[in-house]
Protein backbone atom coordinates (compact mmCIF):
# COMPACT_ATOMS: atom_id res chain seq x y z
CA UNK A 1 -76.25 11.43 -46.71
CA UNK A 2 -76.90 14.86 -46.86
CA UNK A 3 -79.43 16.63 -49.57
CA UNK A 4 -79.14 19.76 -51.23
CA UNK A 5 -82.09 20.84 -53.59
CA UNK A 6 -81.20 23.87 -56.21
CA UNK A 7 -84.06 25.17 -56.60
CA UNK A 8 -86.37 28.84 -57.15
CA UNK A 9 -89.55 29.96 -59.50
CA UNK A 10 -87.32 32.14 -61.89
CA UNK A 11 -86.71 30.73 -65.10
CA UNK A 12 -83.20 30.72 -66.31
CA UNK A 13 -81.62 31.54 -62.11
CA UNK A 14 -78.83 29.71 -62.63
CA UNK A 15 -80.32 26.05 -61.10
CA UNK A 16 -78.09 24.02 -63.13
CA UNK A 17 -74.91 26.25 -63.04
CA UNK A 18 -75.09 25.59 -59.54
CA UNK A 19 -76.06 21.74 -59.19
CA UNK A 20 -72.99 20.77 -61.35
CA UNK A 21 -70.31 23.41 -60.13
CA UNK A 22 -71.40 22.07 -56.70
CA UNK A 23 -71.37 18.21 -57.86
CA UNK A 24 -68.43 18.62 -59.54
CA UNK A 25 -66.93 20.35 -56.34
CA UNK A 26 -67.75 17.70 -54.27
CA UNK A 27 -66.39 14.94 -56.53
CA UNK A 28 -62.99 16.68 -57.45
CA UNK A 29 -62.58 16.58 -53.65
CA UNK A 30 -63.03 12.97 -53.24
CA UNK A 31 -66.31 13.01 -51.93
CA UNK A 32 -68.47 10.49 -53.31
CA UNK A 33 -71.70 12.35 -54.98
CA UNK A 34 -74.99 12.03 -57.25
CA UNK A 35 -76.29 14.46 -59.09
CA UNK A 36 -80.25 13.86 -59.57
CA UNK A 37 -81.74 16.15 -62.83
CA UNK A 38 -85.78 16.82 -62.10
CA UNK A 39 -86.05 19.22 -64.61
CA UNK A 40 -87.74 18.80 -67.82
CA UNK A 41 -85.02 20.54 -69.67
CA UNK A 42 -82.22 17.57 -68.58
CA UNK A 43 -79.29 20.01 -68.42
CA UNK A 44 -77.30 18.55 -65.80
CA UNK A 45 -77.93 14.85 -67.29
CA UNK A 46 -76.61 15.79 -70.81
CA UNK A 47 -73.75 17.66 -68.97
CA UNK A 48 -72.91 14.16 -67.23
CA UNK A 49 -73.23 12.87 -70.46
CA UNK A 50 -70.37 15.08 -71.77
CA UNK A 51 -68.42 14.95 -68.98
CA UNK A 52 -65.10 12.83 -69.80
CA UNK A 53 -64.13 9.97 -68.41
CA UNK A 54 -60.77 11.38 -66.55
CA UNK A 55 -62.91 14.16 -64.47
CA UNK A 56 -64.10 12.83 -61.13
CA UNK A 57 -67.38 10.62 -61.27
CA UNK A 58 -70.52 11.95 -60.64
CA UNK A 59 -73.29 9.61 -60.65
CA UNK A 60 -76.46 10.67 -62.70
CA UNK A 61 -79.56 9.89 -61.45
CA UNK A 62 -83.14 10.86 -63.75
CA UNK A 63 -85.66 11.80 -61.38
CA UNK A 64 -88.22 12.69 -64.07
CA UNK A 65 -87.63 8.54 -64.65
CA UNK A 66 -88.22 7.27 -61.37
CA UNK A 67 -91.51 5.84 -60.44
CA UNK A 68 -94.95 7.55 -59.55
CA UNK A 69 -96.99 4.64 -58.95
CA UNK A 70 -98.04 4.89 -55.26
CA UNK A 71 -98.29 8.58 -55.52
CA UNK A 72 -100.80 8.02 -58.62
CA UNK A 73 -102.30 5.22 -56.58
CA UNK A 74 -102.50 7.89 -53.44
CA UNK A 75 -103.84 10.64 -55.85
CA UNK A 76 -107.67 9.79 -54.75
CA UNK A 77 -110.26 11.45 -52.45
CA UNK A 78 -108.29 14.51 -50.81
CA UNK A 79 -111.75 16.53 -49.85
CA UNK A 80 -114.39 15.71 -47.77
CA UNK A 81 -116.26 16.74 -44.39
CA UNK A 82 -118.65 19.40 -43.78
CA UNK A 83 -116.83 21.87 -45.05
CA UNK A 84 -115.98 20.22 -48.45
CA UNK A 85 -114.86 23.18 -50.84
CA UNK A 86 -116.09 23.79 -54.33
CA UNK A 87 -115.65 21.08 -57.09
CA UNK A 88 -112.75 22.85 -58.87
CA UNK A 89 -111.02 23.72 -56.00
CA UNK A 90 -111.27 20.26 -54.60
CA UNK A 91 -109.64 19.13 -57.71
CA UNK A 92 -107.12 21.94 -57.75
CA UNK A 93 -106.13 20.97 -54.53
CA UNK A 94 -106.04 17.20 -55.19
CA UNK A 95 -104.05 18.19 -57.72
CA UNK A 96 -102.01 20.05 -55.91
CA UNK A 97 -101.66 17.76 -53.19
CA UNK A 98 -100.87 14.82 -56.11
CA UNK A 99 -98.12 16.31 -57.84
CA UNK A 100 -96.45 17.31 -54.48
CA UNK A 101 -96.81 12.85 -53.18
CA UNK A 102 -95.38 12.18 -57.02
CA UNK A 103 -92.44 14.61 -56.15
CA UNK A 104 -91.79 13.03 -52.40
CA UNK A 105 -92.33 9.89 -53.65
CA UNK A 106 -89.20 10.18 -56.51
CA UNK A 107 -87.24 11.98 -53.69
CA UNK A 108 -87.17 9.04 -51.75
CA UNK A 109 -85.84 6.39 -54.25
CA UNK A 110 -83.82 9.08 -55.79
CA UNK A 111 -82.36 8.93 -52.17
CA UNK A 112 -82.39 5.12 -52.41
CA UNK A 113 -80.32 5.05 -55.57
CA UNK A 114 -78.19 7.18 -54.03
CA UNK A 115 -77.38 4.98 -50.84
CA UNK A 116 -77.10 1.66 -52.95
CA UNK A 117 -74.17 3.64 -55.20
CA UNK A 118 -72.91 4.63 -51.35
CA UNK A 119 -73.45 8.13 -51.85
CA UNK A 120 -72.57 10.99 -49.32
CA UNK A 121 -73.85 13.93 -51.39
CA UNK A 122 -77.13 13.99 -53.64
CA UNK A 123 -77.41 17.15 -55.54
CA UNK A 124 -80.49 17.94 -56.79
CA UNK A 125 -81.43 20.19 -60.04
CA UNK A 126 -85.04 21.39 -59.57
CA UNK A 127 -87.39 22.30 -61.99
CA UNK A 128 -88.97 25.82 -62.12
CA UNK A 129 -91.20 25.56 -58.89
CA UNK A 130 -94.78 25.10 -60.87
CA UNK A 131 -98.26 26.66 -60.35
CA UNK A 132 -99.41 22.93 -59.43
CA UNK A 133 -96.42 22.72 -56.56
CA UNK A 134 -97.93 26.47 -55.56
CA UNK A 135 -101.20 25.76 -55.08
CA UNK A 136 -100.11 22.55 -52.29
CA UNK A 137 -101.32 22.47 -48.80
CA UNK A 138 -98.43 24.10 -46.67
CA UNK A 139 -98.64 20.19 -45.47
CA UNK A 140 -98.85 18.51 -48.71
CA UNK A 141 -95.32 20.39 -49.53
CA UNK A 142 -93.74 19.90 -46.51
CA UNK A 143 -94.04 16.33 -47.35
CA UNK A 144 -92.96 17.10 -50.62
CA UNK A 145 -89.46 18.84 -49.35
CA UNK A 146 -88.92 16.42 -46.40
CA UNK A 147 -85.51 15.15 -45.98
CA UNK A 148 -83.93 18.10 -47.57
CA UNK A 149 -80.89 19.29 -45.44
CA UNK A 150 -80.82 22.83 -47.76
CA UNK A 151 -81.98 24.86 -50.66
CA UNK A 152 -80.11 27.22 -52.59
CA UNK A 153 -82.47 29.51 -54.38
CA UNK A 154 -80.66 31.00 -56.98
CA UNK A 155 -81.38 34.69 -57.95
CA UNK A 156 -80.55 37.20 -60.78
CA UNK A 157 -81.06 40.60 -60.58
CA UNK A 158 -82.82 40.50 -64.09
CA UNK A 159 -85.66 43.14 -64.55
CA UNK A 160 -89.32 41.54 -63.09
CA UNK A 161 -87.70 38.59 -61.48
CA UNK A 162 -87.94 39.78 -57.97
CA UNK A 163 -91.65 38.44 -57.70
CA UNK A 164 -90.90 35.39 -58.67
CA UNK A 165 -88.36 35.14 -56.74
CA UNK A 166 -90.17 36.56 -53.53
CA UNK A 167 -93.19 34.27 -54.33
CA UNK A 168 -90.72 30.95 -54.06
CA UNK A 169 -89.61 32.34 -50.84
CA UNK A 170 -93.09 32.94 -49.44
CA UNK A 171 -94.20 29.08 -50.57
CA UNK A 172 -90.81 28.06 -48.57
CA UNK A 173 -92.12 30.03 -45.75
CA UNK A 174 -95.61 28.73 -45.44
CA UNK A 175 -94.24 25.07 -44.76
CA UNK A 176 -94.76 23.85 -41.03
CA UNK A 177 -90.58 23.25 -40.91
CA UNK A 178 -89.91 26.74 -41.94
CA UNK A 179 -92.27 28.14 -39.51
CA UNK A 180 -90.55 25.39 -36.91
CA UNK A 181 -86.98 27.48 -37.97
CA UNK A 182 -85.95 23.79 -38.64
CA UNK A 183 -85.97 24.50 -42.52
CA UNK A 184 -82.10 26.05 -43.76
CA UNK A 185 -82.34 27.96 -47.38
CA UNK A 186 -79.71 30.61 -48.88
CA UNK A 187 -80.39 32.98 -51.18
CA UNK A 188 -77.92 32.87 -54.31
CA UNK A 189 -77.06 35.97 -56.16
CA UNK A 190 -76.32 34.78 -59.48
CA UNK A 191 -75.34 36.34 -62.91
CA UNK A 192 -73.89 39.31 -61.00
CA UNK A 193 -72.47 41.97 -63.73
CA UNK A 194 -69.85 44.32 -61.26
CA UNK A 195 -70.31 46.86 -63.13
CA UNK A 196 -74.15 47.03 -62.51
CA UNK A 197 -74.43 47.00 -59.06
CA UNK A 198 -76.75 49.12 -58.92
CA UNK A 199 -79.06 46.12 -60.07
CA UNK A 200 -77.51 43.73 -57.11
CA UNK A 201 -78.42 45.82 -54.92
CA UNK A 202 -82.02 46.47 -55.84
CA UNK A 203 -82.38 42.75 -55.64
CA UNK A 204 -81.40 42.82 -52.05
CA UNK A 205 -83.96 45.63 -51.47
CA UNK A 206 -86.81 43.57 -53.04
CA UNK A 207 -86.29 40.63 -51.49
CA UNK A 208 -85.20 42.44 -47.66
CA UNK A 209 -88.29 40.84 -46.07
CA UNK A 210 -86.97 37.24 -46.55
CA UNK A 211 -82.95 38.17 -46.37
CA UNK A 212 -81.04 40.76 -46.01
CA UNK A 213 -78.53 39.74 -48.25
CA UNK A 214 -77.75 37.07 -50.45
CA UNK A 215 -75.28 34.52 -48.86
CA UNK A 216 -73.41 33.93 -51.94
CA UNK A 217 -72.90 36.59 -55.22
CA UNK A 218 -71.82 34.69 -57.92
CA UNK A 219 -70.16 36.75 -60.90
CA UNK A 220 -71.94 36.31 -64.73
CA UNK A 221 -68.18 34.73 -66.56
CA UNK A 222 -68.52 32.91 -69.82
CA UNK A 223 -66.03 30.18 -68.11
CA UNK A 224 -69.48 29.26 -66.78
CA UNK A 225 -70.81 28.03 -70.02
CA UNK A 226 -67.53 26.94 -71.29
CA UNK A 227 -66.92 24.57 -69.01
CA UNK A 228 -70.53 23.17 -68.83
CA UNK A 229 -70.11 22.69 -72.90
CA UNK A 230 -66.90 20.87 -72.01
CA UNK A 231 -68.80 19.09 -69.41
CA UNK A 232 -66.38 20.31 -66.87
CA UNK A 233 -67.03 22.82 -63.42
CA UNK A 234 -65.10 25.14 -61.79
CA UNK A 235 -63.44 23.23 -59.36
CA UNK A 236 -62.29 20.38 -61.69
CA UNK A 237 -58.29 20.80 -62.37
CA UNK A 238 -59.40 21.01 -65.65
CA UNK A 239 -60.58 24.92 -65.03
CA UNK A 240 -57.48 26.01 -63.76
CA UNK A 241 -55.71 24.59 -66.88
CA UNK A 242 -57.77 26.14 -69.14
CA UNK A 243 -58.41 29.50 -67.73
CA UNK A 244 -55.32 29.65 -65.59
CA UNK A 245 -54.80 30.05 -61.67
CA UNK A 246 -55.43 33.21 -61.20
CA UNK A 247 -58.77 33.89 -62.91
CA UNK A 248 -60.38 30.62 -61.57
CA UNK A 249 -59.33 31.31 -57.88
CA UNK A 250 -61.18 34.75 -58.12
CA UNK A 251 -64.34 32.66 -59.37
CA UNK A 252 -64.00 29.96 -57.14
CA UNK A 253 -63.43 32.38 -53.94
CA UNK A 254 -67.07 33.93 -54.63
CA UNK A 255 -68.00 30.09 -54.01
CA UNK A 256 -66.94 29.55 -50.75
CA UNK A 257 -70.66 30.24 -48.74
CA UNK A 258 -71.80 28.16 -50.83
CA UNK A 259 -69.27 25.36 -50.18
CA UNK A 260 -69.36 25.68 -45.94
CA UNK A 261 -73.16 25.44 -45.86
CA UNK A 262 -73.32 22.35 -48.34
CA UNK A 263 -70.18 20.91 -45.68
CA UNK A 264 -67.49 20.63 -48.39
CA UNK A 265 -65.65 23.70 -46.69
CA UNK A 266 -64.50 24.62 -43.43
CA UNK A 267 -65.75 27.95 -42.14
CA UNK A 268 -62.48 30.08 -42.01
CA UNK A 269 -60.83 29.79 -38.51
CA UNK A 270 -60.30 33.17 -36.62
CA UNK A 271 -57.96 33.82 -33.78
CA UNK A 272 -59.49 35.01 -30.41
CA UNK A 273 -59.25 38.94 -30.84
CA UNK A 274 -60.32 38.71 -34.75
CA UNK A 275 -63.40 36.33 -33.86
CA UNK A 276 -64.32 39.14 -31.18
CA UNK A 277 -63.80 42.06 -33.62
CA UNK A 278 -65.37 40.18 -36.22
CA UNK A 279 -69.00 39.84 -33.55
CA UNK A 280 -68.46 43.25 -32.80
CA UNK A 281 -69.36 44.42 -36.58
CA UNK A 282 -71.00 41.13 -37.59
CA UNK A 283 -73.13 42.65 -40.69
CA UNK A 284 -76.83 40.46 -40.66
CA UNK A 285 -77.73 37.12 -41.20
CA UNK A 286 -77.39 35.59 -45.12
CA UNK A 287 -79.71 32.74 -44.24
CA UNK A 288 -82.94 32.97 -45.55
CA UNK A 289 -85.60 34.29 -42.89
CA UNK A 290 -88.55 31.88 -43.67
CA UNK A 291 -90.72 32.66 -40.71
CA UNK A 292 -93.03 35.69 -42.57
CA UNK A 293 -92.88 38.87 -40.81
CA UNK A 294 -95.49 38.58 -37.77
CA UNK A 295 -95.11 34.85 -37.39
């Protein structure tokens, strides 16, 4: 079963947008998927809830429900030694180190759900990446993200976002996997308005330590919004109908990254002499560089 986390620090990136287009993506073409809805908002679980019965089935899980027992049990004595720190940052990082066993710890039997139901696909929406995830042990949230096969971070190029953006980056890049290279992440332009690119492509700028461009640029369309309200995505037949064949293939095409590294696409197919002309100007790597500069 393969795991795809949607997830950044910038409130209002687009997280849920693209947990149930990609859901929804997966299930229109037959796959068999969950969706799993960790954030406090529930978005993606009240867009289940309107989805209608002849779209193809998602299953919902509620992370936020699923049980934190052991990790509360766990959430003792995390200091100690010679070298024990100062009271409140013992108990920051205990914190710290808490919240990121209680996430693991709902990973896994959202996981389990998801296997019992005979899921291939489990799509998860993320919350907004929290101070008490920040301040984790590079090891305590490497834990925390283990057995996640990819993150899309989803960016806007919305005034003062960048940081937060860059900071969710750096916290990727401080885990053990990333520094490994064994961690895979993309960087999602979202909410992109053509006719200010100029704002795109400061967002590339800001973030060029991390990636030099995003892998995806998705376009800002109410169909978006109109759909979710509908409880419908892009790639139901649904979208077509409504919006007709031509505009929704012109959406759906700004998808297709997105769709090869989650495996529901096959990477386009090029001859001999185009695959050779197509190294020879190769433009750089989408896929987020997590080792920092240096490392």
């Amino acid at each position: 079963m393969k795991v795809i986390l949607a997830a950044n620090a910038e409130p209002g990136g687009g997280k849920t947008t693209l947990a149930t287009t990609l859901a929804s993506a997966a299930a229109a073409a037959g796959r068999q998927v969950a969706l799993a809805d960790a954030s406090p908002q529930r978005a993606s679980l009240a867009w289940l809830e309107r989805r209608p019965a002849e779209a193809a089935a998602v299953l919902g899980v509620d992370f936020a429900a699923l049980s934190r027992s052991r990790a509360t049990a766990r959430g003792g004595a995390r200091s100690g030694g010679a070298n024990r720190p100062s009271r409140r940052a013992a108990s920051s990082s205990a914190r710290a180190a808490q919240h990121a066993d209680a996430w693991r710890d709902r990973l896994r039997e959202a996981e389990r759900e998801a296997r019992r139901a005979e899921v291939d696909l489990l799509v998860i929406d993320a919350p907004v990446i929290d101070t008490a995830l920040e301040r984790a042990r590079p090891r305590d949230l490497a834990r925390a993200l283990d057995g996640i096969d990819l993150v899309l971070a989803p960016a806007t190029a919305a005034r003062g976002q960048e940081e937060a953006t860059r900071a969710f980056l750096a916290l990727l890049a401080a885990t053990p996997a990333a520094l490994r290279g064994d961690a895979e992440a993309l960087l999602i332009g979202n909410r992109i308005r053509r006719k200010r690119r100029p704002r795109a492509e400061a967002l590339r700028r800001s973030l060029n330590r991390f990636a030099p461009e995003p892998a995806a640029e998705v376009s800002e369309s109410p169909v978006y919004p109109m759909l979710a309200d509908a409880g419908f995505g892009l790639f139901d037949p649904a979208a077509a109908a409504a919006f007709g064949a031509r505009k929704t293939a012109k959406l759906r095409e700004e998808w297709s990254p997105i769709l090869i590294a989650a495996g529901l696409l096959a990477p386009p197919r090029l001859s001999r002499i185009g695959a050779a002309a197509a190294t020879r100007r190769r433009a750089p790597s989408s896929r987020l560089n997590l080792a920092p500069a240096g490392v």
